[in-house]
PDB file of N, CA and C in Angstrom:
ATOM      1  N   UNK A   1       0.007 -19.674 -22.816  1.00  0.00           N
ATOM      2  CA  UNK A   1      -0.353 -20.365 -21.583  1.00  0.00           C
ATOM      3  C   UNK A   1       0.714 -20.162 -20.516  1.00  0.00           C
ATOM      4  N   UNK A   2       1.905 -20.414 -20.908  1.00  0.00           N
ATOM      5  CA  UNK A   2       2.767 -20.129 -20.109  1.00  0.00           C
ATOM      6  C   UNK A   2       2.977 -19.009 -19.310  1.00  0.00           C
ATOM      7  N   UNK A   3       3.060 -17.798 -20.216  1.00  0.00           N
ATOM      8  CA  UNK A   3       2.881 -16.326 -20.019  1.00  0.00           C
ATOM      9  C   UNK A   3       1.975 -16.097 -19.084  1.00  0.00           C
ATOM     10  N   UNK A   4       0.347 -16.402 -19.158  1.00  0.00           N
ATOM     11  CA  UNK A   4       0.088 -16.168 -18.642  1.00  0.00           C
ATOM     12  C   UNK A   4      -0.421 -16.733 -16.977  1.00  0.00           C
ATOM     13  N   UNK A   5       0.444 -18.027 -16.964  1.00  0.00           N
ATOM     14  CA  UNK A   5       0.645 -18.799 -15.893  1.00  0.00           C
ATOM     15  C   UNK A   5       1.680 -18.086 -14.706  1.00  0.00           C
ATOM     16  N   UNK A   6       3.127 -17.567 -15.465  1.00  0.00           N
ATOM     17  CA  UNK A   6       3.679 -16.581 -14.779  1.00  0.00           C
ATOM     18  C   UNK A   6       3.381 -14.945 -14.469  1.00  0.00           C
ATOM     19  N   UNK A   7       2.404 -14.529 -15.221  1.00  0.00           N
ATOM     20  CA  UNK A   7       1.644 -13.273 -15.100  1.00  0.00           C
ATOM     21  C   UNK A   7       1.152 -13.763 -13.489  1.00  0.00           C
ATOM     22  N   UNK A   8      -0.039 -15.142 -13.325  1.00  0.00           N
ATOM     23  CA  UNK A   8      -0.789 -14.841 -12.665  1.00  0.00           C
ATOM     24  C   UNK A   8      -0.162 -15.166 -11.380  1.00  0.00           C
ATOM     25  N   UNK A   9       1.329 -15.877 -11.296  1.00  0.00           N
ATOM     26  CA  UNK A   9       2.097 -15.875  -9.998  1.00  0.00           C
ATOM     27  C   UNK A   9       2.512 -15.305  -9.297  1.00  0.00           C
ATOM     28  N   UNK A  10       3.140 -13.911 -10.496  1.00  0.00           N
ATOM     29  CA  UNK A  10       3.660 -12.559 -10.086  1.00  0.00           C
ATOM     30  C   UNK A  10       2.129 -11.759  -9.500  1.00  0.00           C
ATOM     31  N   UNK A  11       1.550 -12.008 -10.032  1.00  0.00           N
ATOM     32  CA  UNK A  11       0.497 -11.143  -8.947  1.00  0.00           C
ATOM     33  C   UNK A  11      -0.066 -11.559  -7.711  1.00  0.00           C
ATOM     34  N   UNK A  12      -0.018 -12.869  -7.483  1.00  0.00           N
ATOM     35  CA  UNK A  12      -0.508 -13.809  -6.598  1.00  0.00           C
ATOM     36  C   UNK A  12       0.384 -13.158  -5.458  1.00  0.00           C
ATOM     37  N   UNK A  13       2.284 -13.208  -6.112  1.00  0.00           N
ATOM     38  CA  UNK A  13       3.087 -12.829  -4.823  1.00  0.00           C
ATOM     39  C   UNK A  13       2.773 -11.153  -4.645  1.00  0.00           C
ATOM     40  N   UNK A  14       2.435 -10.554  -5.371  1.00  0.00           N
ATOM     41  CA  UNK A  14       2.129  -8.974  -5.405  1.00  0.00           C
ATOM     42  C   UNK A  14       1.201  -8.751  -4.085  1.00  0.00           C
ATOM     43  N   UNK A  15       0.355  -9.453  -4.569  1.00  0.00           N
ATOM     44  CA  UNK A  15      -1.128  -9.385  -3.564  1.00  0.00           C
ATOM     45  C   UNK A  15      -0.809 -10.048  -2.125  1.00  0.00           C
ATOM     46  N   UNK A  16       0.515 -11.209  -1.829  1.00  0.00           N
ATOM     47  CA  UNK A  16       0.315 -11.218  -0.499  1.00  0.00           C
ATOM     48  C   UNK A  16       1.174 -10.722  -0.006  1.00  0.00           C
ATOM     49  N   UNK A  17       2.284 -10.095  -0.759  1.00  0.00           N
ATOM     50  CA  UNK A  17       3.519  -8.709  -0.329  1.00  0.00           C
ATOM     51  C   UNK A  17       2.542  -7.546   0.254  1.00  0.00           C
ATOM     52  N   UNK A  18       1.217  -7.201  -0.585  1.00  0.00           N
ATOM     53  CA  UNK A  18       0.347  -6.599  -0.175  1.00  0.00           C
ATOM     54  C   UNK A  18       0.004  -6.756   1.136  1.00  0.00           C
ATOM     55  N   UNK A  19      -0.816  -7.910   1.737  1.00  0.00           N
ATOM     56  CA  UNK A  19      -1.547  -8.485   2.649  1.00  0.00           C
ATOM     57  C   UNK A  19      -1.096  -8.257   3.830  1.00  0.00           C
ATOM     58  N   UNK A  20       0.747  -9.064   3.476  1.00  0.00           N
ATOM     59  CA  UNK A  20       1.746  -8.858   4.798  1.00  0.00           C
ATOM     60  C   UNK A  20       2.413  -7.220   5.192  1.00  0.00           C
ATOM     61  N   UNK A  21       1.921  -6.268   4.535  1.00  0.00           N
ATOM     62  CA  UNK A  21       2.472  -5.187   4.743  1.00  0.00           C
ATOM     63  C   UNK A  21       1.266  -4.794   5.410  1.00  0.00           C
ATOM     64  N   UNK A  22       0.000  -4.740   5.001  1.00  0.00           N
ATOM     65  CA  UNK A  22      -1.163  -4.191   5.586  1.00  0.00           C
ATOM     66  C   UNK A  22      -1.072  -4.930   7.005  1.00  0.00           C
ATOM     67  N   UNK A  23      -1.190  -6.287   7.096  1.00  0.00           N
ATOM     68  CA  UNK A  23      -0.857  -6.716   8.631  1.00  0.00           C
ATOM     69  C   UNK A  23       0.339  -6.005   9.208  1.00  0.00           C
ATOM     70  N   UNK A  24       1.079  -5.851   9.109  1.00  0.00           N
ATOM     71  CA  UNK A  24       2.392  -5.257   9.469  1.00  0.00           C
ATOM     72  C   UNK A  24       2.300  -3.993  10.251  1.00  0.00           C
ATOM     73  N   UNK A  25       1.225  -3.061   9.267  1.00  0.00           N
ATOM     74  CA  UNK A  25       1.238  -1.870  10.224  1.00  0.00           C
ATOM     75  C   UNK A  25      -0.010  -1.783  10.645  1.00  0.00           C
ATOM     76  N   UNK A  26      -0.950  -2.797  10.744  1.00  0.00           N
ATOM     77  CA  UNK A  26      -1.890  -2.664  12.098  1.00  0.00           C
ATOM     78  C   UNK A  26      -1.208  -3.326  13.049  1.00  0.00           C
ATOM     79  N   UNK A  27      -0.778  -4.369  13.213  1.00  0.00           N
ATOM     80  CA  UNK A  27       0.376  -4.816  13.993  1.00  0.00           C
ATOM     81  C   UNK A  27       1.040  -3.734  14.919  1.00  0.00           C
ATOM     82  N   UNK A  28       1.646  -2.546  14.114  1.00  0.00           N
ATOM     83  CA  UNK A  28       2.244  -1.711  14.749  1.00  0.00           C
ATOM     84  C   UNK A  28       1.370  -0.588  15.139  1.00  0.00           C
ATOM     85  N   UNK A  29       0.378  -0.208  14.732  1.00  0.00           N
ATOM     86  CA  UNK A  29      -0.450   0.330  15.692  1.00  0.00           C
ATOM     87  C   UNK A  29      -1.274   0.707  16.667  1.00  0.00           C
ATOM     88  N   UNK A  30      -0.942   1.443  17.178  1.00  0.00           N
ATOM     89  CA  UNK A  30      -1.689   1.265  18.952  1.00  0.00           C
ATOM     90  C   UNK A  30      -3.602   1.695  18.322  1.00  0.00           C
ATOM     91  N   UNK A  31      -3.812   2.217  17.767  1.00  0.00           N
ATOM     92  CA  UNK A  31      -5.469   2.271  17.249  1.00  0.00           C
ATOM     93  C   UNK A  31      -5.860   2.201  16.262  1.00  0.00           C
ATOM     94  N   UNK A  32      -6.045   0.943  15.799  1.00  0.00           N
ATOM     95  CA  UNK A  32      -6.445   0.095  14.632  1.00  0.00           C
ATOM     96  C   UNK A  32      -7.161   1.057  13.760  1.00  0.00           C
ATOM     97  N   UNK A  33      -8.307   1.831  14.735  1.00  0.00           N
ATOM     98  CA  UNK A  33      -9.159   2.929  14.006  1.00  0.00           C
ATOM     99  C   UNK A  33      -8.588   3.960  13.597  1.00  0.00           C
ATOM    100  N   UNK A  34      -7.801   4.608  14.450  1.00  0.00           N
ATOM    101  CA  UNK A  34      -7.266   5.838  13.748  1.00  0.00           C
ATOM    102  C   UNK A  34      -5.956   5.328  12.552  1.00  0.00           C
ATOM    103  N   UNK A  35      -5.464   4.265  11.990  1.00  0.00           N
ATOM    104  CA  UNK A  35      -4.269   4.095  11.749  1.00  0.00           C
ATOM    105  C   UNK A  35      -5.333   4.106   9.591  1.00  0.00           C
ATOM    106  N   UNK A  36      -6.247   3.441  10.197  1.00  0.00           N
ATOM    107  CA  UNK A  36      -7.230   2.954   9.156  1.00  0.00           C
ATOM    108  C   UNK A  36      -7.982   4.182   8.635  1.00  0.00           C
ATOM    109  N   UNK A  37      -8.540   4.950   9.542  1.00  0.00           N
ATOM    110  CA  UNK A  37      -8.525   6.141   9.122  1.00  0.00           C
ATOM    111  C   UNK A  37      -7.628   7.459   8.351  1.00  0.00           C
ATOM    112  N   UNK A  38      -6.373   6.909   9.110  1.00  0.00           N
ATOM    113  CA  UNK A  38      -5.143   8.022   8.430  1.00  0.00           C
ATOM    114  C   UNK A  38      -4.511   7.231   7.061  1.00  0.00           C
ATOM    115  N   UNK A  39      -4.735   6.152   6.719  1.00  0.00           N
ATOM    116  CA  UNK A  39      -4.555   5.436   5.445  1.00  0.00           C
ATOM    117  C   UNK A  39      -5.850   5.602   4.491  1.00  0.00           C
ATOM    118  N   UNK A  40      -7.061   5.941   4.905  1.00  0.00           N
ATOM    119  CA  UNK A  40      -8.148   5.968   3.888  1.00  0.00           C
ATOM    120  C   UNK A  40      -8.236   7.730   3.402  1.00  0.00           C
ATOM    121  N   UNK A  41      -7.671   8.643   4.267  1.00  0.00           N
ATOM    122  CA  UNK A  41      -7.937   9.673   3.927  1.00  0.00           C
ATOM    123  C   UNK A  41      -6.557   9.900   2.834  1.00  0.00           C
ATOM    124  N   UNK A  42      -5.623   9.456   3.393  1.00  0.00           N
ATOM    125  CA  UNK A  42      -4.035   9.760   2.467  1.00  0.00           C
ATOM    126  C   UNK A  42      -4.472   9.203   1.063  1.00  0.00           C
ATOM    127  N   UNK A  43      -5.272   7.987   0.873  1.00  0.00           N
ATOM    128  CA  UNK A  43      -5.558   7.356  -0.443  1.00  0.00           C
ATOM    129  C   UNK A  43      -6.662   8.272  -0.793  1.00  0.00           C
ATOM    130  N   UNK A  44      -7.668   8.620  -0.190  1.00  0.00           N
ATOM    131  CA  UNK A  44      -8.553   9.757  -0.926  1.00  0.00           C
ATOM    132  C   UNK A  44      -7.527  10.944  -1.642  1.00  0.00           C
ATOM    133  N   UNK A  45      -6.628  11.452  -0.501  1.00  0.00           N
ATOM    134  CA  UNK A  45      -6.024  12.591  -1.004  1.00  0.00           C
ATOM    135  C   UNK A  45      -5.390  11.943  -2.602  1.00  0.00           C
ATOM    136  N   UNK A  46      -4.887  11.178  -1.913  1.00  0.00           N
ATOM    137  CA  UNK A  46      -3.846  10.205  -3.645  1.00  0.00           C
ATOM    138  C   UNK A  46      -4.617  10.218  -4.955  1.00  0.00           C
ATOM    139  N   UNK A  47      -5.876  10.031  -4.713  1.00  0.00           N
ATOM    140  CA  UNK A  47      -6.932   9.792  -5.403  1.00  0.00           C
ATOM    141  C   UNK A  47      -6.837  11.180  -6.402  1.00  0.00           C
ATOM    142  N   UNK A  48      -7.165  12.502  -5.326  1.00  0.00           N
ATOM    143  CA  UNK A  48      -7.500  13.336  -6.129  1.00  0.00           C
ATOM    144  C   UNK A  48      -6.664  14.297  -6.844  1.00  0.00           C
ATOM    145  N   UNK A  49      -5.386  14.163  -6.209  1.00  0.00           N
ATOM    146  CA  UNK A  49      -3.996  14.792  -6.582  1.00  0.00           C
ATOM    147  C   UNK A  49      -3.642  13.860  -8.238  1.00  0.00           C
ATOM    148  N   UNK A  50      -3.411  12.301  -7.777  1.00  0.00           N
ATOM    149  CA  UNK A  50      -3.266  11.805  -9.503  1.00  0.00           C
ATOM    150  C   UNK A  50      -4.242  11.369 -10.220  1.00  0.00           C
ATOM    151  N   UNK A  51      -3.848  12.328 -11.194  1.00  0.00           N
ATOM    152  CA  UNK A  51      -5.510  11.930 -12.269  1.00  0.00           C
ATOM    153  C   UNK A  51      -5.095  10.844 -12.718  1.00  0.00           C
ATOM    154  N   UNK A  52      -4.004  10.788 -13.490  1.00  0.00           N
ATOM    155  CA  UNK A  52      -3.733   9.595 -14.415  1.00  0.00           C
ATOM    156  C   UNK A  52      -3.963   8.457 -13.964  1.00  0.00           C
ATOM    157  N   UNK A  53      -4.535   8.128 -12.981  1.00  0.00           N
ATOM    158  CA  UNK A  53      -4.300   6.766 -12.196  1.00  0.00           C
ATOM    159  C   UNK A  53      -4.948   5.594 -13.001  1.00  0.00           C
ATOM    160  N   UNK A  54      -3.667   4.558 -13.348  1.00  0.00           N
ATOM    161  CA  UNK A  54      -4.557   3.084 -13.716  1.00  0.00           C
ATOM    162  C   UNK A  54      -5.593   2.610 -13.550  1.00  0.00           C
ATOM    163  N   UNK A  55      -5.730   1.502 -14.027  1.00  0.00           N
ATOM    164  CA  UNK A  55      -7.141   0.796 -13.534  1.00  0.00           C
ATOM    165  C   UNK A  55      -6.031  -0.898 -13.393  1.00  0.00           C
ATOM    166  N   UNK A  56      -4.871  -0.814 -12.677  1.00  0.00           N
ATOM    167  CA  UNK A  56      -3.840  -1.891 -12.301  1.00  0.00           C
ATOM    168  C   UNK A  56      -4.411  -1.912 -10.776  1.00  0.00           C
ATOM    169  N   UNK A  57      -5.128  -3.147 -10.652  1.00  0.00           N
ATOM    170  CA  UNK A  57      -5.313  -2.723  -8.889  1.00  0.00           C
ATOM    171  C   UNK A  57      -4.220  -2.709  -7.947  1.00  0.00           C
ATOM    172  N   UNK A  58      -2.600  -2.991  -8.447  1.00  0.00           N
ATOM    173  CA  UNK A  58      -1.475  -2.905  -7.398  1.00  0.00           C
ATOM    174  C   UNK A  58      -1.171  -1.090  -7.646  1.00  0.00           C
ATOM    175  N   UNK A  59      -1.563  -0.473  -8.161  1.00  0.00           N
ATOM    176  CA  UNK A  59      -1.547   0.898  -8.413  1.00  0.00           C
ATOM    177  C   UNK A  59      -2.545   1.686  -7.929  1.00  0.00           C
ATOM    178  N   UNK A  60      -3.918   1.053  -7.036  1.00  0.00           N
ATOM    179  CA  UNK A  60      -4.726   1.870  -6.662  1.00  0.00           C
ATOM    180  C   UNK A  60      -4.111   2.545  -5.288  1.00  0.00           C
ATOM    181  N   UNK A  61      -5.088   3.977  -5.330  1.00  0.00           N
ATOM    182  CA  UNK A  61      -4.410   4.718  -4.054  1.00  0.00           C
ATOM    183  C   UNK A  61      -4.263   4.304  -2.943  1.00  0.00           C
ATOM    184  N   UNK A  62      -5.237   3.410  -2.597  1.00  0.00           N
ATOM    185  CA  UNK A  62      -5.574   2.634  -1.035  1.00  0.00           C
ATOM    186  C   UNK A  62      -4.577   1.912  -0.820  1.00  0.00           C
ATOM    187  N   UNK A  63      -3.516   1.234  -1.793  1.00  0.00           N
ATOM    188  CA  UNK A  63      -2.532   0.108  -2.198  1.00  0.00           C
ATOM    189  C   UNK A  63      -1.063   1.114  -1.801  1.00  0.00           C
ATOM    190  N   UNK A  64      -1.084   2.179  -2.650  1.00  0.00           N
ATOM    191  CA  UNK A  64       0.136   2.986  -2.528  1.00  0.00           C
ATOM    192  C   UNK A  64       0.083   3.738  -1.114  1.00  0.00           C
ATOM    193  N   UNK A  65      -1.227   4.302  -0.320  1.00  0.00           N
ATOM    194  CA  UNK A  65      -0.977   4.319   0.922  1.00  0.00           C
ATOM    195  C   UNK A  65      -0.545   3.593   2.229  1.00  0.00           C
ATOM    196  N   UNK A  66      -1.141   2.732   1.728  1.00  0.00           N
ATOM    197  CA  UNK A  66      -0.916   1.492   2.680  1.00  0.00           C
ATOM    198  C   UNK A  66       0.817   1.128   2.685  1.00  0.00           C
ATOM    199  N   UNK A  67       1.223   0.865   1.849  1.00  0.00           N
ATOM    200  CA  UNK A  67       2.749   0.768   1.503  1.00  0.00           C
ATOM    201  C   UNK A  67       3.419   1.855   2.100  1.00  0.00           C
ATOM    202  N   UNK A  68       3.330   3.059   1.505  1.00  0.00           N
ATOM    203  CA  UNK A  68       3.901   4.174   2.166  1.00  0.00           C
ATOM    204  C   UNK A  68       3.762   4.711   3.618  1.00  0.00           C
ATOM    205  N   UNK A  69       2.659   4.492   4.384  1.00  0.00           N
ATOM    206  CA  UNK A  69       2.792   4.323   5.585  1.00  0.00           C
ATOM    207  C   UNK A  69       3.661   3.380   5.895  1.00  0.00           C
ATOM    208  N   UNK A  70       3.511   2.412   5.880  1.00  0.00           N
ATOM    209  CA  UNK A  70       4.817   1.251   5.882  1.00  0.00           C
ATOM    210  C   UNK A  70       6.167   1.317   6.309  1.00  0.00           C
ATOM    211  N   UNK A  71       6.232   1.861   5.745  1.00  0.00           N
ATOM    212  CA  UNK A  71       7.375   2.818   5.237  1.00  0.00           C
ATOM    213  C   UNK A  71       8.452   4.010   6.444  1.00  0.00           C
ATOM    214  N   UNK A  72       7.091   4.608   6.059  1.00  0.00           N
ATOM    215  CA  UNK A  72       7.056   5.373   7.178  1.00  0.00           C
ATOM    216  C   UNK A  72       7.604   4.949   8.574  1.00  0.00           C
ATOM    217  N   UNK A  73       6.736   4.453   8.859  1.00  0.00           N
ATOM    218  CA  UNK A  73       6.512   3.893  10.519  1.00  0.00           C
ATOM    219  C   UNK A  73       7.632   2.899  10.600  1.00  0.00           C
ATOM    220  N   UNK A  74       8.304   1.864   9.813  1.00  0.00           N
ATOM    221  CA  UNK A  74       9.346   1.227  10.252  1.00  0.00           C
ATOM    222  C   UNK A  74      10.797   1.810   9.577  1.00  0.00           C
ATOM    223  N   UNK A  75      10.885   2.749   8.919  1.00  0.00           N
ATOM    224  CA  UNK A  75      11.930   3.238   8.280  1.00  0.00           C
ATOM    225  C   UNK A  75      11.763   4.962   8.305  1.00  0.00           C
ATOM    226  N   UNK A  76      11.729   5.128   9.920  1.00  0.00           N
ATOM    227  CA  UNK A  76      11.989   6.206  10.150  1.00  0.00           C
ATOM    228  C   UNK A  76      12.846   7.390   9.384  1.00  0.00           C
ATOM    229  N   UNK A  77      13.956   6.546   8.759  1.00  0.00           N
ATOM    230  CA  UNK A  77      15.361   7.744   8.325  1.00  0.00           C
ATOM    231  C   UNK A  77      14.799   7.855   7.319  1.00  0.00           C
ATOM    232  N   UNK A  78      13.942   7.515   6.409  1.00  0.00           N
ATOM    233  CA  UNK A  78      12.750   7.779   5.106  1.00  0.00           C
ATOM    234  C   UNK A  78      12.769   9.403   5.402  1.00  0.00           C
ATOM    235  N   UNK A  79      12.211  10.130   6.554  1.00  0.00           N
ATOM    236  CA  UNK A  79      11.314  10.582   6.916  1.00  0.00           C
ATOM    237  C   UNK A  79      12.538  12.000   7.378  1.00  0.00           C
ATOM    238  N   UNK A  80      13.534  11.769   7.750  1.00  0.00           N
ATOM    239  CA  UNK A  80      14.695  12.247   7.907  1.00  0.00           C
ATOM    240  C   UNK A  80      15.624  13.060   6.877  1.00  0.00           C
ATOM    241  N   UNK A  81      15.645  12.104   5.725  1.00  0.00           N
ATOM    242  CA  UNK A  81      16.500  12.587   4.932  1.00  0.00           C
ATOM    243  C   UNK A  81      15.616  13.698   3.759  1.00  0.00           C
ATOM    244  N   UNK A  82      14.402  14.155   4.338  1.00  0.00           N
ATOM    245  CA  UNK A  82      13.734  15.036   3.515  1.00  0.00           C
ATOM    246  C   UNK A  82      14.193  16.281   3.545  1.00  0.00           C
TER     247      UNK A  82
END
């Protein structure tokens, strides 16, 4: 019971670490549409590049794009030190 009382907290905070990052970079984008668009195609690509992919929904592609744009866009020197 316990276990899985703290299982379901850690995901609770997973999912709105999630939420606030997805707000974050529509926030920062000037076209909601194209920003949404360039995150659904990067997770298609994600999609088809890793096979192995879970069935963990904090591991789906749409999840790891979204983050990594993130990323991107406020941590420019990411993008730099390649």
């Amino acid at each position: 019971m316990i276990k899985t009382k703290k299982y379901n907290e850690d995901k609770i905070k997973d999912l709105q670490y999630i939420t606030y990052k997805t707000e974050e970079l529509l926030e920062l984008a000037n076209n909601r549409y194209k920003i949404t668009m360039q995150v659904a195609n990067r997770a298609k690509r994600r999609k088809y590049e890793d096979i192995d992919i879970i069935d963990d929904p904090l591991n789906k592609p749409i999840i790891r794009a979204i983050l990594e744009m993130v990323d991107e866009v406020t941590q420019p020197e990411i993008l730099n030190d390649l």
